[in-house]
Protein backbone atom coordinates (compact mmCIF):
# COMPACT_ATOMS: atom_id res chain seq x y z
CA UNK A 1 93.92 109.68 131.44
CA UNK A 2 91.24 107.75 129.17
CA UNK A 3 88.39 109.92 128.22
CA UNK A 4 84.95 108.29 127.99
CA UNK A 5 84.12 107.21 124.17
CA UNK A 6 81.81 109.03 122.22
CA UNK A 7 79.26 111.74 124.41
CA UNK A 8 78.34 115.24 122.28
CA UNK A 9 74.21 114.90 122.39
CA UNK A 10 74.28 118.30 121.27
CA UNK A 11 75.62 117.07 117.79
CA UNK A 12 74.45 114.06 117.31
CA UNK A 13 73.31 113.09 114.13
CA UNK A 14 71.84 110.37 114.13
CA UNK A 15 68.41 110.22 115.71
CA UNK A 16 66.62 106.53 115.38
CA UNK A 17 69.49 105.19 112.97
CA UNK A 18 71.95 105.08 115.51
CA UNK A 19 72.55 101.09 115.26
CA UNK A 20 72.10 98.36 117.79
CA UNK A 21 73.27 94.91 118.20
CA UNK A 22 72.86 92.43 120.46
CA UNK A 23 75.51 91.11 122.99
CA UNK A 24 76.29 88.07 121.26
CA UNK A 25 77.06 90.06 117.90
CA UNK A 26 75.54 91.27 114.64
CA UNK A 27 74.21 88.24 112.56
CA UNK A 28 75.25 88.75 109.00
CA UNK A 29 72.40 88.27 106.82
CA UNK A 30 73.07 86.00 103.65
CA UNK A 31 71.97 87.35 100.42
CA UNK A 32 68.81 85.32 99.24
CA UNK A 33 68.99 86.65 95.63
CA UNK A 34 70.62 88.34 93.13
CA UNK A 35 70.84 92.14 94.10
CA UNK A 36 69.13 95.12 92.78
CA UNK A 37 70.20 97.83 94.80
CA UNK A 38 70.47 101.65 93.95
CA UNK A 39 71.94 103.86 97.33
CA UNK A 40 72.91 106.86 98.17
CA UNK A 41 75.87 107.45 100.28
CA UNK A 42 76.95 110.02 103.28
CA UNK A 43 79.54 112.43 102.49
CA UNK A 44 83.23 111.86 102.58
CA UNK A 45 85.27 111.39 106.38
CA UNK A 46 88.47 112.61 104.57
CA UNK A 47 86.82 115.79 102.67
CA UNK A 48 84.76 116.38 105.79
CA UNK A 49 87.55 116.58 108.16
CA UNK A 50 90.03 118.26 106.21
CA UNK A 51 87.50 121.35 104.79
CA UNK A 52 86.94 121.15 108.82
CA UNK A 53 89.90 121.91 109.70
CA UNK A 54 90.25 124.51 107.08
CA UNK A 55 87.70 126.28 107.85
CA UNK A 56 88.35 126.92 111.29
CA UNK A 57 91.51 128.83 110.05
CA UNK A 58 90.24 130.50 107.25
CA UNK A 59 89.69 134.26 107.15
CA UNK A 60 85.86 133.98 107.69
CA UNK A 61 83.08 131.93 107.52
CA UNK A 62 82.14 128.74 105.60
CA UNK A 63 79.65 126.68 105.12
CA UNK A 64 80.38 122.49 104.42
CA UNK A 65 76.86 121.30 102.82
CA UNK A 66 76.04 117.43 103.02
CA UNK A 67 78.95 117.18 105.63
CA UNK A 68 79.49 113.32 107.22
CA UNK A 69 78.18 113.21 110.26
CA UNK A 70 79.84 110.30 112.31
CA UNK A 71 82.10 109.60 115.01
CA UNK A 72 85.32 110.90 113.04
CA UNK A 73 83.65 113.65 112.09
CA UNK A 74 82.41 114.87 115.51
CA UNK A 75 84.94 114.35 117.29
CA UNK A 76 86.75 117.03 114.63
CA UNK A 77 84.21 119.59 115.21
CA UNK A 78 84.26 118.81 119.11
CA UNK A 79 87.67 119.34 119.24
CA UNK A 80 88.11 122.53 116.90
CA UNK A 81 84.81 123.84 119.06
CA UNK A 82 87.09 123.60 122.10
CA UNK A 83 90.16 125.76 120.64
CA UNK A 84 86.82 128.45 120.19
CA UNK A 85 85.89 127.88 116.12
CA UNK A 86 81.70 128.07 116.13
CA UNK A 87 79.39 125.99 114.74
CA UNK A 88 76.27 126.04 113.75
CA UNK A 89 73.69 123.49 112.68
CA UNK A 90 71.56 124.64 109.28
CA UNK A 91 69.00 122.39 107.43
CA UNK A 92 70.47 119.92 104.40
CA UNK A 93 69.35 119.13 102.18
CA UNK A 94 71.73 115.79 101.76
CA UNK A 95 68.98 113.37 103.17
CA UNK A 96 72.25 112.77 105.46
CA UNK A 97 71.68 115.29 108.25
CA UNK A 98 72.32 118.94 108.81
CA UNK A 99 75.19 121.48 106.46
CA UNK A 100 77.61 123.09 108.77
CA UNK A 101 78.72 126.71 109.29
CA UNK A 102 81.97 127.25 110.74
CA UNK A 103 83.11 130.30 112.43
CA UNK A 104 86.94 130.87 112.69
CA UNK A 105 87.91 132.23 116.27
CA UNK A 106 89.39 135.46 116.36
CA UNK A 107 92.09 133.82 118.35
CA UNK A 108 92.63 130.26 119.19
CA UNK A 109 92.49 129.23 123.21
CA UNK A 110 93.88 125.98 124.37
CA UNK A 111 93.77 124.74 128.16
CA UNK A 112 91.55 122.11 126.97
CA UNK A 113 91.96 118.52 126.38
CA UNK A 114 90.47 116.58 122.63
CA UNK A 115 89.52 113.43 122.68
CA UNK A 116 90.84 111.51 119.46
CA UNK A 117 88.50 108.56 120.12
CA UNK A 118 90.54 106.15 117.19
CA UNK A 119 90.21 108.87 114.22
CA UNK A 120 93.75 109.15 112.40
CA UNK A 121 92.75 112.46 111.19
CA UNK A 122 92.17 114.68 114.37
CA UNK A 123 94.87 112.94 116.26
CA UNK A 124 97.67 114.26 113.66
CA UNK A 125 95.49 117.40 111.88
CA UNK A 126 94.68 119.23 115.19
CA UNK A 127 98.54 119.07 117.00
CA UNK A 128 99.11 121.85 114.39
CA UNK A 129 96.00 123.68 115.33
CA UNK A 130 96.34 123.65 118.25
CA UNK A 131 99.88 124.68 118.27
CA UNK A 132 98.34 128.28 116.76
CA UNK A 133 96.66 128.45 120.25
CA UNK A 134 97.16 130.10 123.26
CA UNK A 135 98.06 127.46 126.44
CA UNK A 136 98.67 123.77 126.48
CA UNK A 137 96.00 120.90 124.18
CA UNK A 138 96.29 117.58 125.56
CA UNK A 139 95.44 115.01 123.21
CA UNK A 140 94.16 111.86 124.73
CA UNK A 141 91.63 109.08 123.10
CA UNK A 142 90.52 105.33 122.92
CA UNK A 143 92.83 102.39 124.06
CA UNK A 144 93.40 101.58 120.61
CA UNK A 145 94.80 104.78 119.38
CA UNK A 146 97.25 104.71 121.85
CA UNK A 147 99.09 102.13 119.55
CA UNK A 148 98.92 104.26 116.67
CA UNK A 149 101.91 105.57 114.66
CA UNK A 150 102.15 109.53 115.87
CA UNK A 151 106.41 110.44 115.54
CA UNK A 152 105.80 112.07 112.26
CA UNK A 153 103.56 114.65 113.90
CA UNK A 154 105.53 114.41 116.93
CA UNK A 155 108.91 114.60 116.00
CA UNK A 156 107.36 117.61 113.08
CA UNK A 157 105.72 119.50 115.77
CA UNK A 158 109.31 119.93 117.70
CA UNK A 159 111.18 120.51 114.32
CA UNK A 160 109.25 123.85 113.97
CA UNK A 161 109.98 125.20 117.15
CA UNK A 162 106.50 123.47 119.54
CA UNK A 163 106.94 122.79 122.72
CA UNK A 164 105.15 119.16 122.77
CA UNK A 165 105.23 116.94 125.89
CA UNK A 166 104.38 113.17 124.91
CA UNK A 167 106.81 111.41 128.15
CA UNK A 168 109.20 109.92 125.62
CA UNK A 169 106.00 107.60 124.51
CA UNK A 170 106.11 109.01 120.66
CA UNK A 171 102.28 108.15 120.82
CA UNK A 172 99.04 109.28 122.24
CA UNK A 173 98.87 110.83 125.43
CA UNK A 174 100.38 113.82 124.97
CA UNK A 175 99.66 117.44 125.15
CA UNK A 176 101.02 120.56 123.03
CA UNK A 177 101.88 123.69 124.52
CA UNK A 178 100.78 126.11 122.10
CA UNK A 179 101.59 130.13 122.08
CA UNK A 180 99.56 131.40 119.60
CA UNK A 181 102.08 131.38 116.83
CA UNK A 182 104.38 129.02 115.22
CA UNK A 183 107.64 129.56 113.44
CA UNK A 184 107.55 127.44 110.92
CA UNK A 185 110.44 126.88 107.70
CA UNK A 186 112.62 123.70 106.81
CA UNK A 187 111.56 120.57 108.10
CA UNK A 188 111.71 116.49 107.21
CA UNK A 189 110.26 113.82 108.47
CA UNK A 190 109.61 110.51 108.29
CA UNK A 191 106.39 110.16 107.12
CA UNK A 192 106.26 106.04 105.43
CA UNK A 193 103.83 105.44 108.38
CA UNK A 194 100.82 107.36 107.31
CA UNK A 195 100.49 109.82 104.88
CA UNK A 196 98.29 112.27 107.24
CA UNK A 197 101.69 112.99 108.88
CA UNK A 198 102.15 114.96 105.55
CA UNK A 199 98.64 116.02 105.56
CA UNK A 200 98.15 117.10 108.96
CA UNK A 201 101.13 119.69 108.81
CA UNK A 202 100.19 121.08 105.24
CA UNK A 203 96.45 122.09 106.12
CA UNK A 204 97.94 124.32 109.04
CA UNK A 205 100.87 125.39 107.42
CA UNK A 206 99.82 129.01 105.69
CA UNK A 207 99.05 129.84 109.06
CA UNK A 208 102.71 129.64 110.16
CA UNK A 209 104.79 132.43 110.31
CA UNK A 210 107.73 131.22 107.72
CA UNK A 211 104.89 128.97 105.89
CA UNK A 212 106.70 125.22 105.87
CA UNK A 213 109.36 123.60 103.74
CA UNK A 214 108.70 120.14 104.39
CA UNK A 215 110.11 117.05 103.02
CA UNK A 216 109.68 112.79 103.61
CA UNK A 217 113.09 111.49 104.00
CA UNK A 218 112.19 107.66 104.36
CA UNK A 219 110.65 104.31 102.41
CA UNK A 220 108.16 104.55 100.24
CA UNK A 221 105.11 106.58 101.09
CA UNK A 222 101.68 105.39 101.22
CA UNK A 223 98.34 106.53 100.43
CA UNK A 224 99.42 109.28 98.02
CA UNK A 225 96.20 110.08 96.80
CA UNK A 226 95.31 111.43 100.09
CA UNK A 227 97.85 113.65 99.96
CA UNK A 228 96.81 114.91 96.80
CA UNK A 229 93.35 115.52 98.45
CA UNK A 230 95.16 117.63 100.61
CA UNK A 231 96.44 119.99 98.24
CA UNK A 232 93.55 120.06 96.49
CA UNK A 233 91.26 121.50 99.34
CA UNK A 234 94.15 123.82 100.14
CA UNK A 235 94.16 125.24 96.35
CA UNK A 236 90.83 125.51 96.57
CA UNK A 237 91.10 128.16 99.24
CA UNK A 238 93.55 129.62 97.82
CA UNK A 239 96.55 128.19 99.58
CA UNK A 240 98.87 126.54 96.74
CA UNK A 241 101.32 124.09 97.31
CA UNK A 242 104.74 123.68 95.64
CA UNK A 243 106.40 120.53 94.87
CA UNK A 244 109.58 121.07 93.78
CA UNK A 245 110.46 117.17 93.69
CA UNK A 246 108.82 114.38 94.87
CA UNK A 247 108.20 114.03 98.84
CA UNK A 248 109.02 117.67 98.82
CA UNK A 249 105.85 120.53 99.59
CA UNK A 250 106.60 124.11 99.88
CA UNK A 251 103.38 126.62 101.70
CA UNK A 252 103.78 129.98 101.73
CA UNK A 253 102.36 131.82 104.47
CA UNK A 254 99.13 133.60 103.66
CA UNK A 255 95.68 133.58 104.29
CA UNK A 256 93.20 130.23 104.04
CA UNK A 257 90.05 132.16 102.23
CA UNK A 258 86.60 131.22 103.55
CA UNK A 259 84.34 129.29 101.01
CA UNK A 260 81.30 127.27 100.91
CA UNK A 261 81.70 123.79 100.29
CA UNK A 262 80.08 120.47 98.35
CA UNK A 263 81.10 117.70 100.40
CA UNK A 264 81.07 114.61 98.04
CA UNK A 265 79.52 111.11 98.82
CA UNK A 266 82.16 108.79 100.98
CA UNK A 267 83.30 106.76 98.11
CA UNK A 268 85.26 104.20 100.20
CA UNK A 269 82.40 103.90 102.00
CA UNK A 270 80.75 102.64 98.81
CA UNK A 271 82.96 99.64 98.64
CA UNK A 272 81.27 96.91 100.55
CA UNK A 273 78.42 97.71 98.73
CA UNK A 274 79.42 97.84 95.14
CA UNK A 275 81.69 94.46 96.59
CA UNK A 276 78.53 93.05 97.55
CA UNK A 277 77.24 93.06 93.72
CA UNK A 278 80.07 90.90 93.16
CA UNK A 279 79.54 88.43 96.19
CA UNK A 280 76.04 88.02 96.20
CA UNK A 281 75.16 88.41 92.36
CA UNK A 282 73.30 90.85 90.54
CA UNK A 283 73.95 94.98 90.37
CA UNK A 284 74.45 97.94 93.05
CA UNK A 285 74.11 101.70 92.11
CA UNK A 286 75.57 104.46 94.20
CA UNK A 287 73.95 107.72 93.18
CA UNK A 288 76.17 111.07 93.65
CA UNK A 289 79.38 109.48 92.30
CA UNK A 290 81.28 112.54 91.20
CA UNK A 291 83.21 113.07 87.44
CA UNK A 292 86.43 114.24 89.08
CA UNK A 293 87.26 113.32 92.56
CA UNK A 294 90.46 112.92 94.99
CA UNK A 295 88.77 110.15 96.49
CA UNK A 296 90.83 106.47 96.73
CA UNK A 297 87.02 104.90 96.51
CA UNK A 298 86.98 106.28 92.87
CA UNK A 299 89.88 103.65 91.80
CA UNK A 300 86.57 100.84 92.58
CA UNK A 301 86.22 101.63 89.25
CA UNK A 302 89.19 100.20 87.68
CA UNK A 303 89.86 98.04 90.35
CA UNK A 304 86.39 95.53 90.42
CA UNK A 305 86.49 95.11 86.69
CA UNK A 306 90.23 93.34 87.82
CA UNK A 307 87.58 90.71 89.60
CA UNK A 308 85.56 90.11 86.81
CA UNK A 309 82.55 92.83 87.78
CA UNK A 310 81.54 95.14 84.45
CA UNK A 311 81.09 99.00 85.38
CA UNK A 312 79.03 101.04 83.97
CA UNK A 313 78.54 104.67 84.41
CA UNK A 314 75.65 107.12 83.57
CA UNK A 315 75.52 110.68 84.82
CA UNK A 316 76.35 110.58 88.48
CA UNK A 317 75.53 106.97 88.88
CA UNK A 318 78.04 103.95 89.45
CA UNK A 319 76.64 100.70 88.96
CA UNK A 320 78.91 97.53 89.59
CA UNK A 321 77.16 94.41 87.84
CA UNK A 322 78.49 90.85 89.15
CA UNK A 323 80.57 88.79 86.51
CA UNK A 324 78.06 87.30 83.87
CA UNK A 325 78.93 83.90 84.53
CA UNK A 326 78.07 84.68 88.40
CA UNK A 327 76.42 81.53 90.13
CA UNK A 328 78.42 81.38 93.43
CA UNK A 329 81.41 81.61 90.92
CA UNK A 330 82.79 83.41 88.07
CA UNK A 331 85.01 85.75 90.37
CA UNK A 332 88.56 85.75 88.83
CA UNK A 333 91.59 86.10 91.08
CA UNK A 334 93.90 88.95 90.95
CA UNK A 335 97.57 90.59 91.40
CA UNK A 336 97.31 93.92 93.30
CA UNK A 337 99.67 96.64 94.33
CA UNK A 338 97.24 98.77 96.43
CA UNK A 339 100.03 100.86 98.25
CA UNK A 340 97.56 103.84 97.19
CA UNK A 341 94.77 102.71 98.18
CA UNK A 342 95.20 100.88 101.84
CA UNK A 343 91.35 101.61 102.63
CA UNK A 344 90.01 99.55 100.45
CA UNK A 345 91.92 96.20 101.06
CA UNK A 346 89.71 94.89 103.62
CA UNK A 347 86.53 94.70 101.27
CA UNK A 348 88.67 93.38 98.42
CA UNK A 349 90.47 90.57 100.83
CA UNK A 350 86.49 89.24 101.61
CA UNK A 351 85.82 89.50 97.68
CA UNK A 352 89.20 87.33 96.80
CA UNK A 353 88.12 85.44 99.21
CA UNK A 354 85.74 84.36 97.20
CA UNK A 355 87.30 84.05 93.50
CA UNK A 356 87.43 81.31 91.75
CA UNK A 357 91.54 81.03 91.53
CA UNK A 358 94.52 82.52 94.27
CA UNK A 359 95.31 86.09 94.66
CA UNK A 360 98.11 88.10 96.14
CA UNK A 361 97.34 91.88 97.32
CA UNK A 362 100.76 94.01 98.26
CA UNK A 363 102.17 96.89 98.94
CA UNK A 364 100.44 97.64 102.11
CA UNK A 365 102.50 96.88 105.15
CA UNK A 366 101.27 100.20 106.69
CA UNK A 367 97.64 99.21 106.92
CA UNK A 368 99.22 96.99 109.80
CA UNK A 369 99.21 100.54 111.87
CA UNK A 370 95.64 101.67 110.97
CA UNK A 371 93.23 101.59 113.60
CA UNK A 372 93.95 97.92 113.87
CA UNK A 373 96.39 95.59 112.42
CA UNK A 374 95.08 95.18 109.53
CA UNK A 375 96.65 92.16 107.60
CA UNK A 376 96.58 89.74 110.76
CA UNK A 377 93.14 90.48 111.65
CA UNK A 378 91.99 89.80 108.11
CA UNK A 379 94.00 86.36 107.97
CA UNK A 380 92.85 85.43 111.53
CA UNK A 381 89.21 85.99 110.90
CA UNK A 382 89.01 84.62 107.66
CA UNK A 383 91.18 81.80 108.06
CA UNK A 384 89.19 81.22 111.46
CA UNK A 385 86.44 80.74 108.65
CA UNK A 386 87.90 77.94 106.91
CA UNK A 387 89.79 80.29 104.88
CA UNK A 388 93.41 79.71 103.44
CA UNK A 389 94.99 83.73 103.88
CA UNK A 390 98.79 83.81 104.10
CA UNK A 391 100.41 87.39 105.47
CA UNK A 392 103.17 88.46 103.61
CA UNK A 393 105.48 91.27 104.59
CA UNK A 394 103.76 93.48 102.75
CA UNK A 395 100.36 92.09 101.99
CA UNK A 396 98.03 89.10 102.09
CA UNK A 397 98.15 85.86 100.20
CA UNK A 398 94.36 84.70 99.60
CA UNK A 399 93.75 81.31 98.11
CA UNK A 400 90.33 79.91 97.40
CA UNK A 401 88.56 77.48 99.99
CA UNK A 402 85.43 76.63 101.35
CA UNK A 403 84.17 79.12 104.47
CA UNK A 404 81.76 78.29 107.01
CA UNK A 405 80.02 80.26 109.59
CA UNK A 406 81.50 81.59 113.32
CA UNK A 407 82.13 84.70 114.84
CA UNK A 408 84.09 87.18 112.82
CA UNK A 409 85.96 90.08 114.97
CA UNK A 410 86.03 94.10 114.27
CA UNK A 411 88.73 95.13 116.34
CA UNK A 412 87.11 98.23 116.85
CA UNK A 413 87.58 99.15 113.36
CA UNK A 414 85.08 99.79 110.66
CA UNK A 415 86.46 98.36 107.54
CA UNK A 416 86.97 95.01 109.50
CA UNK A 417 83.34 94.99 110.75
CA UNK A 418 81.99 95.59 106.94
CA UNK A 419 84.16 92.93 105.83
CA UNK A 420 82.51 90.87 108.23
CA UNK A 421 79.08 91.71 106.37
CA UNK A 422 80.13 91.12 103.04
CA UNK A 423 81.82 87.68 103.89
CA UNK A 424 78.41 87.06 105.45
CA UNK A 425 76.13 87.92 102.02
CA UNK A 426 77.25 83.92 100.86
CA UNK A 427 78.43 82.68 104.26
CA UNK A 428 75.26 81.35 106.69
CA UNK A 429 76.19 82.30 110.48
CA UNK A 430 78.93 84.88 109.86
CA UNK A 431 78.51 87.13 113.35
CA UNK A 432 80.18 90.12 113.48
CA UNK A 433 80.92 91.08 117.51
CA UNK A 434 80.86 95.15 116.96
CA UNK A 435 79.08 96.63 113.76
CA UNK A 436 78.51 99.30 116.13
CA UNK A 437 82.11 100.35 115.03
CA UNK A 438 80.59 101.31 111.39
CA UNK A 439 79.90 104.29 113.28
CA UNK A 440 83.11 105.98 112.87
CA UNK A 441 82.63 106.63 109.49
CA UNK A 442 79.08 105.14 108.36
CA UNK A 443 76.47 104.85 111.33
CA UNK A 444 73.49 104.12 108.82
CA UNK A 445 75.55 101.04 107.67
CA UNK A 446 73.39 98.17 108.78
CA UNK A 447 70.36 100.45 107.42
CA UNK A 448 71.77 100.54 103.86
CA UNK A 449 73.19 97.31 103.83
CA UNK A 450 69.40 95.92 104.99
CA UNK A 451 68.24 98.24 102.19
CA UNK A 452 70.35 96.56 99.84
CA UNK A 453 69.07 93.36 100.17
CA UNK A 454 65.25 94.46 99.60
């Protein structure tokens, strides 16, 4: 069963900036001039969806203030809305759309069916929700998530006792038959496909009877910052996690306290912009950049200045200055291990792109199973460019050479699409064929990014 894309007009968010293209694409527009940009940013996908997610199994009511409001997003509060958590709309003041109060149900129903559109997070973060629920949750979504790596949660659902009914497919369809409790304890898993499969089982965990003892038995695992972010929110609320060694997390069982929430600005979302400082010339400010953060964006920081960009911070703004010798040039090359940080390649693949000498970016073989493969669809669109991109079996070659204009494919997936934009700042006829897939995390992308450029 395929469930039509992307249809709550009770929550949507967007009004007039809802973007538009036409059907031959999304003409990137090439940066005239140096930039002088200062923007302010939605709030984070990753906090959003996991303080979701906690709240609707806390032991009352919270509020999420300057929450992102996007695809990902909704589809987490459609689908927690139909296991029974309320919600309801109150004015922001985030210049980003409405704060959030959630209402935990006083018990969880299931005999419903979520649609996980292509968001990572409520495809393995609401299996374990909805395996607190009473009746079966069949999880279903786009065409593209049914290629997505799910045996972690899969394969951990079944470990603690679920009853989960996927037809041998290890992947989206499936449906979980929840009964209102779950046992819990000892479990491992292989988790060196996504970190979330971590993630997804420690946000629910409290709520299990035995609380979970689970451990990663496999290679290396990536994005370990985001599981970090994990336990963060989770201490927050008072849920604290042990880690007795490393790939190992203990959760007691206990209550998830209610609490009112901050969501921060999206800092991976502030990538192509900050990128575009870089590409184009000149400087970018993002306001709202926090002091401490879980965030992978915040590693932008350390990680431009490896590019030649100089960084300066003042209060909560983050302004990215292009290299001094910047005249269509002066971007150095650069030897990456970005196993942490897999969310930001695709920005920093269009800015090597354009550096002056080669550089090689590894450790980051699983972005190959995000919501597209991510290292051939970077080397096929950029080398379809003119560009010289060699995959490697864990990351991307880039050596410099001269790019010319042509159509430059999403793949239904939103990094690709902004790296489209940003390859298009110094790149005439650069046409990106779905920008409209910004809206998963950023719908008011092609508003910024015209903002931007004055």
């Amino acid at each position: 069963m395929q469930i039509s894309r992307y249809s709550a007009p009770e929550f949507d968010p967007y009004g007039d900036n809802r973007q538009t293209e036409t059907d031959d694409g999304w003409r990137a527009p090439v940066a005239s001039a140096p930039l002088s940009a200062t923007l302010s940013l939605p709030g984070s996908k990753s906090l959003t969806n996991r303080e979701l997610v906690l709240a609707a199994l806390a032991d009352g009511p919270s509020t999420l203030r300057a929450p992102l409001w996007s695809r990902d997003s909704e589809l987490m509060v459609e689908g927690l809305r139909s296991l029974g958590v309320g919600f309801e709309r109150m004015p922001g003041a985030g210049g980003f759309g409405d704060d959030l109060r959630v209402t935990p149900a006083d018990e969880l129903f299931g005999s419903t069916t979520i649609d996980c559109g292509l968001a990572g997070t409520v495809m393995r973060f609401l299996p374990p929700v909805a395996a607190l629920a009473l009746g079966p949750t069949t999880f279903d979504g786009d065409a593209a998530a049914y290629r997505r790596p799910m045996r972690g949660v899969i394969e951990g659902l079944r470990g603690i006792g679920v009853d989960l009914d996927d037809d041998g497919r290890w992947a989206l369809p499936f449906t979980v038959h929840g009964t209102g409790r779950v046992e819990g304890g000892e479990l491992t898993i292989d988790a060196s496909a996504s970190s979330q499969f971590v993630s997804g089982l420690l946000l629910s965990a409290a709520r299990f009877e035995r609380g979970l003892d689970l451990e990663h038995a496999g290679e290396r695992l990536p994005s370990l910052p985001h599981i970090e972010m994990t336990i963060d929110t989770l201490s927050r609320r008072g849920v604290e996690v042990e880690q007795p060694s490393v790939g190992r997390w203990r959760v007691a069982p206990g209550p998830i306290a209610a609490r009112d929430v901050d969501i921060e600005p999206d800092l991976s979302n502030a990538a192509p912009f900050l990128v575009a400082a870089l590409v184009a010339g000149g400087s970018v400010t993002v306001t709202g950049w926090p002091a401490e953060t879980t965030q992978v964006g915040a590693q932008l920081a350390d990680l431009l200045p490896r590019f030649g960009a100089r960084v300066e911070r003042e209060g909560d703004r983050l302004t990215v200055h292009a290299p001094q010798s910047h005249d269509g040039g002066g971007i150095r090359g650069v030897e990456l291990d970005l196993s942490e940080a897999g969310e930001l390649v695709p920005n920093l693949v269009a800015l090597a792109a354009f550096a002056d000498e080669p550089s090689t970016i590894t450790g980051i073989g699983h972005i190959r199973h995000h919501e597209t493969d991510r290292l051939a669809g970077l080397a096929a669109e950029l080398n379809g460019l003119g560009g010289r991109v060699t995959e490697l079996d864990d990351g991307l070659r880039i050596e410099p050479a001269p790019l010319h204009g042509g159509e430059w494919k999403a793949y239904e997936d939103h990094r690709m699409a902004t790296t489209g934009a940003i390859v298009g700042l110094a790149v005439d006829g650069v046409v990106v064929d779905d920008i409209g897939s910004t809206s998963k995390t950023l719908p008011q992308f092609t508003e910024l990014w015209g903002r931007m450029l004055g």
